[in-house]
N, C-alpha and C. Protein backbone atom coordinates (compact mmCIF):
# COMPACT_ATOMS: atom_id res chain seq x y z
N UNK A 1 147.54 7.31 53.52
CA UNK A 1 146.37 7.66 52.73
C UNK A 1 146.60 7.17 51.30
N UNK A 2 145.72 6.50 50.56
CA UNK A 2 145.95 5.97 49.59
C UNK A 2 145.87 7.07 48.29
N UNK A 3 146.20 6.85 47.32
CA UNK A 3 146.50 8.15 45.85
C UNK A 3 144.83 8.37 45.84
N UNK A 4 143.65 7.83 45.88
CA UNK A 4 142.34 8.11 45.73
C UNK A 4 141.89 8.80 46.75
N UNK A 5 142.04 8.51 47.97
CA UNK A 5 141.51 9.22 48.61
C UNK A 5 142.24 10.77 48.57
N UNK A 6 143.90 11.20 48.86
CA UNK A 6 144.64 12.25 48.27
C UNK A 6 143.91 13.01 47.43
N UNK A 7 143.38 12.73 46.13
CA UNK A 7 142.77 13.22 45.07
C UNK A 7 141.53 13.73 45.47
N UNK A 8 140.87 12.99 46.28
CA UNK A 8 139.20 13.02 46.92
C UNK A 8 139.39 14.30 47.66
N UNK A 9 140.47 14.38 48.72
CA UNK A 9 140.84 15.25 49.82
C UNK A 9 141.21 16.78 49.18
N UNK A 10 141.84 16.44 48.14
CA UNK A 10 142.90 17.81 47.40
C UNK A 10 141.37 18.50 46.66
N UNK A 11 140.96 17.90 46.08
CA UNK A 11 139.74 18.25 45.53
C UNK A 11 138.68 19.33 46.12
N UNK A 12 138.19 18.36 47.46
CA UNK A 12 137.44 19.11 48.38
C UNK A 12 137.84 20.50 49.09
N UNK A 13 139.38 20.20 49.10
CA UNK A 13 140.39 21.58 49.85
C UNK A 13 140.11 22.73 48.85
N UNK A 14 140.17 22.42 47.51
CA UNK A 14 139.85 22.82 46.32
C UNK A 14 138.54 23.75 46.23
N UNK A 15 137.27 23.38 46.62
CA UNK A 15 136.07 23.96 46.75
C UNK A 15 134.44 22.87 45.95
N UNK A 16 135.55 21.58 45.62
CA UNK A 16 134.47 21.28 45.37
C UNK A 16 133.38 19.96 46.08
N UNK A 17 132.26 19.93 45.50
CA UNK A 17 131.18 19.12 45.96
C UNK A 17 131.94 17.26 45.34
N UNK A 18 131.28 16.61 46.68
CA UNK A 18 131.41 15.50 46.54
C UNK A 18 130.79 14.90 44.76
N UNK A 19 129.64 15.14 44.94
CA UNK A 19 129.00 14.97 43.64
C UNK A 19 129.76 15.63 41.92
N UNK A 20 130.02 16.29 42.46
CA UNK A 20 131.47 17.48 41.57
C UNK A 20 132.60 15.87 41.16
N UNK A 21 133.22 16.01 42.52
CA UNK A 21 133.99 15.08 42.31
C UNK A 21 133.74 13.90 41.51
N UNK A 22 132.83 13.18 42.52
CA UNK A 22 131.95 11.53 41.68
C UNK A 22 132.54 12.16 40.17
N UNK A 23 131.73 13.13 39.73
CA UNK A 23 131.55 13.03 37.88
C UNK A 23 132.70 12.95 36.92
N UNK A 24 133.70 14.30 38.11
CA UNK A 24 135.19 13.97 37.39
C UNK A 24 136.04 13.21 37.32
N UNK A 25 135.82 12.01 38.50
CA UNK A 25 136.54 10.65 38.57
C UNK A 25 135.83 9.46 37.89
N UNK A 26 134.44 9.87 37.74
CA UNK A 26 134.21 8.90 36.99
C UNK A 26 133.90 7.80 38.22
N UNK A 27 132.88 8.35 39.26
CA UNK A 27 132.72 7.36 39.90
C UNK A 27 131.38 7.76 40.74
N UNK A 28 131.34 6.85 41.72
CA UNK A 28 130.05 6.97 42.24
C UNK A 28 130.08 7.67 43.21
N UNK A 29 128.83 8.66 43.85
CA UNK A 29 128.95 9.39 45.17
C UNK A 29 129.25 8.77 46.31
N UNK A 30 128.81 7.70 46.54
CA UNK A 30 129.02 6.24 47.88
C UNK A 30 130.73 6.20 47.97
N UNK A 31 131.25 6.25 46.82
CA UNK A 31 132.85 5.53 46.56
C UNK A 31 133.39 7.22 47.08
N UNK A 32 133.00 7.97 46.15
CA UNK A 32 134.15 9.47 47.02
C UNK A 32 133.57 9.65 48.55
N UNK A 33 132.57 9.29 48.68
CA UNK A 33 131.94 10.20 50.65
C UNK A 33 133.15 8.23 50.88
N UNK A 34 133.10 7.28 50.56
CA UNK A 34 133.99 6.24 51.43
C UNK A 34 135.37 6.70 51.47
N UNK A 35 136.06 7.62 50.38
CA UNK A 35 137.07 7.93 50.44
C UNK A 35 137.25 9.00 51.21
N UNK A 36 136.30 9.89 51.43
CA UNK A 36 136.62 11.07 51.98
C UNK A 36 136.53 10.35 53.72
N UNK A 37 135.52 9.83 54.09
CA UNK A 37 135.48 9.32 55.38
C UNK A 37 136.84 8.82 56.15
N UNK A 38 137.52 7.67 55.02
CA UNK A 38 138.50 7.06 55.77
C UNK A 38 139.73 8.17 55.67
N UNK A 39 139.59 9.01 54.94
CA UNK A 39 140.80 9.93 55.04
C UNK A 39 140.48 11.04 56.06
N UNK A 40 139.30 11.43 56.74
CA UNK A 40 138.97 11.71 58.10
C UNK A 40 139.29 10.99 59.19
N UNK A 41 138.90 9.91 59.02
CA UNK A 41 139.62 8.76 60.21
C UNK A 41 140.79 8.63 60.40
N UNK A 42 141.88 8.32 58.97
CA UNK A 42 142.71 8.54 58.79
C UNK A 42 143.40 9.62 59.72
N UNK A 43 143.50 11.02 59.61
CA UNK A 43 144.18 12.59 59.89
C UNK A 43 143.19 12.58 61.25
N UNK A 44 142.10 11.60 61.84
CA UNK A 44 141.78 12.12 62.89
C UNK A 44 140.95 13.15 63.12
N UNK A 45 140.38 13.21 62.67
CA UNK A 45 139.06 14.69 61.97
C UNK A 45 137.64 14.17 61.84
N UNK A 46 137.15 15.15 62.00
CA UNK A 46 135.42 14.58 61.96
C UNK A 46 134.84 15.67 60.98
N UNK A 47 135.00 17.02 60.82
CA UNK A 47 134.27 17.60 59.52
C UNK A 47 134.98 17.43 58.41
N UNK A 48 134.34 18.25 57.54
CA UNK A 48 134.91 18.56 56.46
C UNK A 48 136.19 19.50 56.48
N UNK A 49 135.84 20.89 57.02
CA UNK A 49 136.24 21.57 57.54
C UNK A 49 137.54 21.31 58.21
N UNK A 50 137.46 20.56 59.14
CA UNK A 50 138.80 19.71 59.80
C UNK A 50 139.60 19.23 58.77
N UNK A 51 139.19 18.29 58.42
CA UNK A 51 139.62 17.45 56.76
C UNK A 51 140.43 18.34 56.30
N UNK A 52 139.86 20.00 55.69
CA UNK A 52 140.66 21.11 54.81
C UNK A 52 141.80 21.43 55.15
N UNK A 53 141.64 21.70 56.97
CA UNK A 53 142.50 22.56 57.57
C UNK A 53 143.66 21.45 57.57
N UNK A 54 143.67 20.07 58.06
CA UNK A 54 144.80 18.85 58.08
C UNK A 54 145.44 19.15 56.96
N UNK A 55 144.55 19.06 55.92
CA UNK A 55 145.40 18.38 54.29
C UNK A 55 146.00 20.17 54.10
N UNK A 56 145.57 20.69 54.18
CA UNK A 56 146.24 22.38 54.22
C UNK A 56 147.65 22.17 55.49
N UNK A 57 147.58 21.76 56.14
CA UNK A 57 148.56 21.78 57.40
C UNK A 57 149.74 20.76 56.55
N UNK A 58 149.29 19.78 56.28
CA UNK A 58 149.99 18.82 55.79
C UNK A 58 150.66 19.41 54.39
N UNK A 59 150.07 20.10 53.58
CA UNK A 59 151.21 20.55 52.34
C UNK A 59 151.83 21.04 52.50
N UNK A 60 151.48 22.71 53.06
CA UNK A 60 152.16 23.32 53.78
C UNK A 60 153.44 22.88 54.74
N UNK A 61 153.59 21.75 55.17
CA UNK A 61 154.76 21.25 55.84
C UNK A 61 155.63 20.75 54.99
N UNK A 62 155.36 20.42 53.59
CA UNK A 62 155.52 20.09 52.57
C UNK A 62 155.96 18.51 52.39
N UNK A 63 154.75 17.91 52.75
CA UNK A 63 154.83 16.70 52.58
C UNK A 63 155.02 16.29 51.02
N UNK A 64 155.76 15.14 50.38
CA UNK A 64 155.68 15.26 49.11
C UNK A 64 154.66 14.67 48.61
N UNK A 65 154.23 15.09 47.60
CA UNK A 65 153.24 15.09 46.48
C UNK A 65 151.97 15.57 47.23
N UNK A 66 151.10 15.76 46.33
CA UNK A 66 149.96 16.18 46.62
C UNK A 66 149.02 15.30 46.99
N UNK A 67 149.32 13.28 46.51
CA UNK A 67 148.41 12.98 46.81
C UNK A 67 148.62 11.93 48.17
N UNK A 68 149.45 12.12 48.89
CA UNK A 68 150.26 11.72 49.51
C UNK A 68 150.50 11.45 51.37
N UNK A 69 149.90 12.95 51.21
CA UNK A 69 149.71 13.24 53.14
C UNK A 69 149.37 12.24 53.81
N UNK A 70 149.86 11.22 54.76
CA UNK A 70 149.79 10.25 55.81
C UNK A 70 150.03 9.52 55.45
C-alpha cells in the first residue's frame, strides 16, 4: 500500500468523510475515493466498513508505521 493511500485509509478508520479528507490533503475527491478503492483491492475488501476492520486488524498486529499495512 503506498504512504497516500495509508493516510487515506488511517483517516477514514479515524471517522472521517472522504470529502473531509480531499480538503486536508489538499486534493481532489476523485484522487482520495482512487486511493481508498485500490487500498480495498489491495486488503481484499469491498466496503468501507471492511476497509476499517483490515487496517484495524493490521495495526493491531502491529505492523510498522501507520502508513504502511501491505
Amino acid at each position: 500500500m503506498t504512504g497516500a493511500q495509508g493516510r487515506v485509509v488511517a483517516m477514514i478508520a479515524d471517522g472521517m468523510r472522504v470529502t473531509e479528507i480531499a480538503q486536508q490533503m489538499r486534493s481532489s475527491v476523485k484522487t482520495i475515493s482512487s486511493h481508498k478503492s485500490r487500498a480495498q483491492r489491495r486488503l481484499g475488501v469491498e466496503s468501507t466498513a471492511e476497509l476499517v476492520l483490515a487496517w484495524e486488524m493490521l495495526r493491531s498486529r502491529g505492523t510498522p508505521g501507520r502508513d504502511s499495512p501491505g
